[in-house]
Structures are given as structure tokens and as C-alpha cells.
Protein backbone atom coordinates (compact mmCIF):
# COMPACT_ATOMS: atom_id res chain seq x y z
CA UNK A 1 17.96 -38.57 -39.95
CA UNK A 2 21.46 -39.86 -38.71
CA UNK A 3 22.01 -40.05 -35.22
CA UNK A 4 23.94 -37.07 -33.69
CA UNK A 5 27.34 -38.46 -31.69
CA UNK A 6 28.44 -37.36 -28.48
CA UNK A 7 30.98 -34.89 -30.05
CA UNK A 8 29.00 -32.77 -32.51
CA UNK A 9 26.13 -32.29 -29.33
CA UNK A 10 29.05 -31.42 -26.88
CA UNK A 11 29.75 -28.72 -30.13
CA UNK A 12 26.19 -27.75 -30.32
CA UNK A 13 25.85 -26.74 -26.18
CA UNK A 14 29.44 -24.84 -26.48
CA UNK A 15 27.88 -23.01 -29.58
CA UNK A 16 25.16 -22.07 -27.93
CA UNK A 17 26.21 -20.88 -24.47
CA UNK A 18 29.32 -19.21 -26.55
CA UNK A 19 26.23 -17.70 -28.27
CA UNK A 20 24.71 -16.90 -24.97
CA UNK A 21 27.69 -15.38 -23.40
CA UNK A 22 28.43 -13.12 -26.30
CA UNK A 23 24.97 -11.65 -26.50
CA UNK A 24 24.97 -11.07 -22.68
CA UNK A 25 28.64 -8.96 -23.44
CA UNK A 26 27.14 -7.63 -25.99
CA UNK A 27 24.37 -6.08 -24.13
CA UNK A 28 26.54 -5.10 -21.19
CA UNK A 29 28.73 -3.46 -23.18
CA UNK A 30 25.72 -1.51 -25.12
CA UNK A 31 24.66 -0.32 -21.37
CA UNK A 32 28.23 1.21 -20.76
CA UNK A 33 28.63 2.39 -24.03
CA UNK A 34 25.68 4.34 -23.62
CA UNK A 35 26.74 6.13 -20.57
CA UNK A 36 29.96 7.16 -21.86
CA UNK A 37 28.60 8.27 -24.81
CA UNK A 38 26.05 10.01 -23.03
CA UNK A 39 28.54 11.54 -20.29
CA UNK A 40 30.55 12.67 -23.32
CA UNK A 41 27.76 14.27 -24.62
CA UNK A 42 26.89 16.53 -21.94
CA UNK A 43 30.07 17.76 -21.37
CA UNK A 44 30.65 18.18 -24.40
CA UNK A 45 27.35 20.54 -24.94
CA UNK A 46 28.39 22.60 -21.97
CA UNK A 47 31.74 23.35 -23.49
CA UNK A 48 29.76 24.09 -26.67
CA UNK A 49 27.63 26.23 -25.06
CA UNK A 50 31.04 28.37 -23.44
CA UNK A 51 32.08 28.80 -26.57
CA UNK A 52 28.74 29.75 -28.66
CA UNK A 53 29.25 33.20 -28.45
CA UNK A 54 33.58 32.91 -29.59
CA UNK A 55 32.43 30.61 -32.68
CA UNK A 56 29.99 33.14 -34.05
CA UNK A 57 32.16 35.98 -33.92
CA UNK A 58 34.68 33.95 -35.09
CA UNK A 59 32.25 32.81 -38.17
CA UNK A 60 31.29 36.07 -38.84
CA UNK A 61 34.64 37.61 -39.22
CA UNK A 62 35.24 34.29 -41.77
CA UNK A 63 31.61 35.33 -43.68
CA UNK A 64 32.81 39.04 -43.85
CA UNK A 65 36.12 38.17 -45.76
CA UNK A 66 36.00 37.71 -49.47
CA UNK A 67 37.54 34.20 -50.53
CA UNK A 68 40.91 35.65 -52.11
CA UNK A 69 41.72 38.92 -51.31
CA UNK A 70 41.64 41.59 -54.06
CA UNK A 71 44.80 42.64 -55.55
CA UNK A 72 44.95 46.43 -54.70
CA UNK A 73 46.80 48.78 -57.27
CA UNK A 74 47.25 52.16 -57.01
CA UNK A 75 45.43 54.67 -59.82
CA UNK A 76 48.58 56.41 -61.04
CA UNK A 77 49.91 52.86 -61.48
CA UNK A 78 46.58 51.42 -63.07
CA UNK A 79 46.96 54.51 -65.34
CA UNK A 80 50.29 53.66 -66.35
CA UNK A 81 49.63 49.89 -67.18
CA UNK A 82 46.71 51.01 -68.96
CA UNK A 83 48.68 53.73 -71.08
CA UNK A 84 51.42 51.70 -71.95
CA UNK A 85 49.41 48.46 -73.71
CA UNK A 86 47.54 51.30 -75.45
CA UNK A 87 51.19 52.87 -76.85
CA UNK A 88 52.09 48.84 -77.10
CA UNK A 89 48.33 48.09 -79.21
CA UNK A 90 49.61 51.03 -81.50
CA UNK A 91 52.98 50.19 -82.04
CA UNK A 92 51.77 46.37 -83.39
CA UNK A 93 48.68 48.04 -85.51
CA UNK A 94 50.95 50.03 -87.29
CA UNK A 95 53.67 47.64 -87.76
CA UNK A 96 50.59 45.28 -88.88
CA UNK A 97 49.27 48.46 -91.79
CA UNK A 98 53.29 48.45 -92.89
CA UNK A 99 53.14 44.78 -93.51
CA UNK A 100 50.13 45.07 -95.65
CA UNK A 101 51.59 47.07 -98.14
């Protein structure tokens, strides 16, 4: 094996405490993470729970809806509409029976 020079050990120790100090950060930072996530997390439940009763209603109301509303015509008009494609049906038939002959 070649003989290491002063340099590349001097690189070795800085890569390893670099190494050293990064996994420390890293595990402080974990620990702090935690706790925010954690405080978050509890208020965040409370507020929840405040507003349990609101979302329910509120996804009821949604459930109870249809997903596009029904168009809503009135009988003397859907008796109209359905009169005049009848006349309409009659008028080609007959037009079609003249053409035959």
C-alpha cells in the first residue's frame, strides 16, 4: 500500500469530524423537529375537535345534494315539448311516405 501524505490524512480527520458534526445537527435538529411537529399537532387536534361538530353538518348538507342539480320543467311545458316533436315526427313520416311514391 502507498504511504498516505500529510495532506490527504489532514482530508481524512476534516471528513470525518465534518461527518461528526453533521450527524450531531442532524440529530439536534430531529429533537426540535419533533417538538414542533408535535406542538403542531396538538393544537391542531384541539381546533379539530372545535370544529367536529361544523364539518359534519357541513358534510352532510354536501352528501344530501345530488352532484348536478336537476333541470326542473314545468308539466304544461313538458307537455308542450312533448306534443310538438310528436306533430314534428309526423310532419317528416309523411313527407318520408310522399317521397316513396
Amino acid at each position: 500500500m502507498a504511504k498516505k501524505t500529510r495532506l490527504s490524512e489532514a482530508a481524512d480527520a476534516v471528513k470525518t469530524v465534518a461527518g461528526a458534526a453533521l450527524g450531531a445537527a442532524a440529530v439536534a435538529a430531529t429533537g426540535v423537529i419533533v417538538t414542533k411537529v408535535a406542538g403542531a399537532m396538538r393544537k391542531s387536534g384541539e381546533q379539530l375537535e372545535d370544529a367536529t361538530p361544523e364539518i359534519q353538518r357541513f358534510a352532510a348538507t354536501t352528501v344530501s345534494k345530488p352532484l348536478l342539480p336537476r333541470r326542473q320543467q314545468r308539466a304544461a311545458a313538458t307537455r308542450k315539448s312533448r306534443s310538438a316533436k310528436k306533430a314534428v315526427a309526423a310532419r317528416k313520416a309523411a313527407k318520408k311516405r310522399r317521397a316513396k311514391r
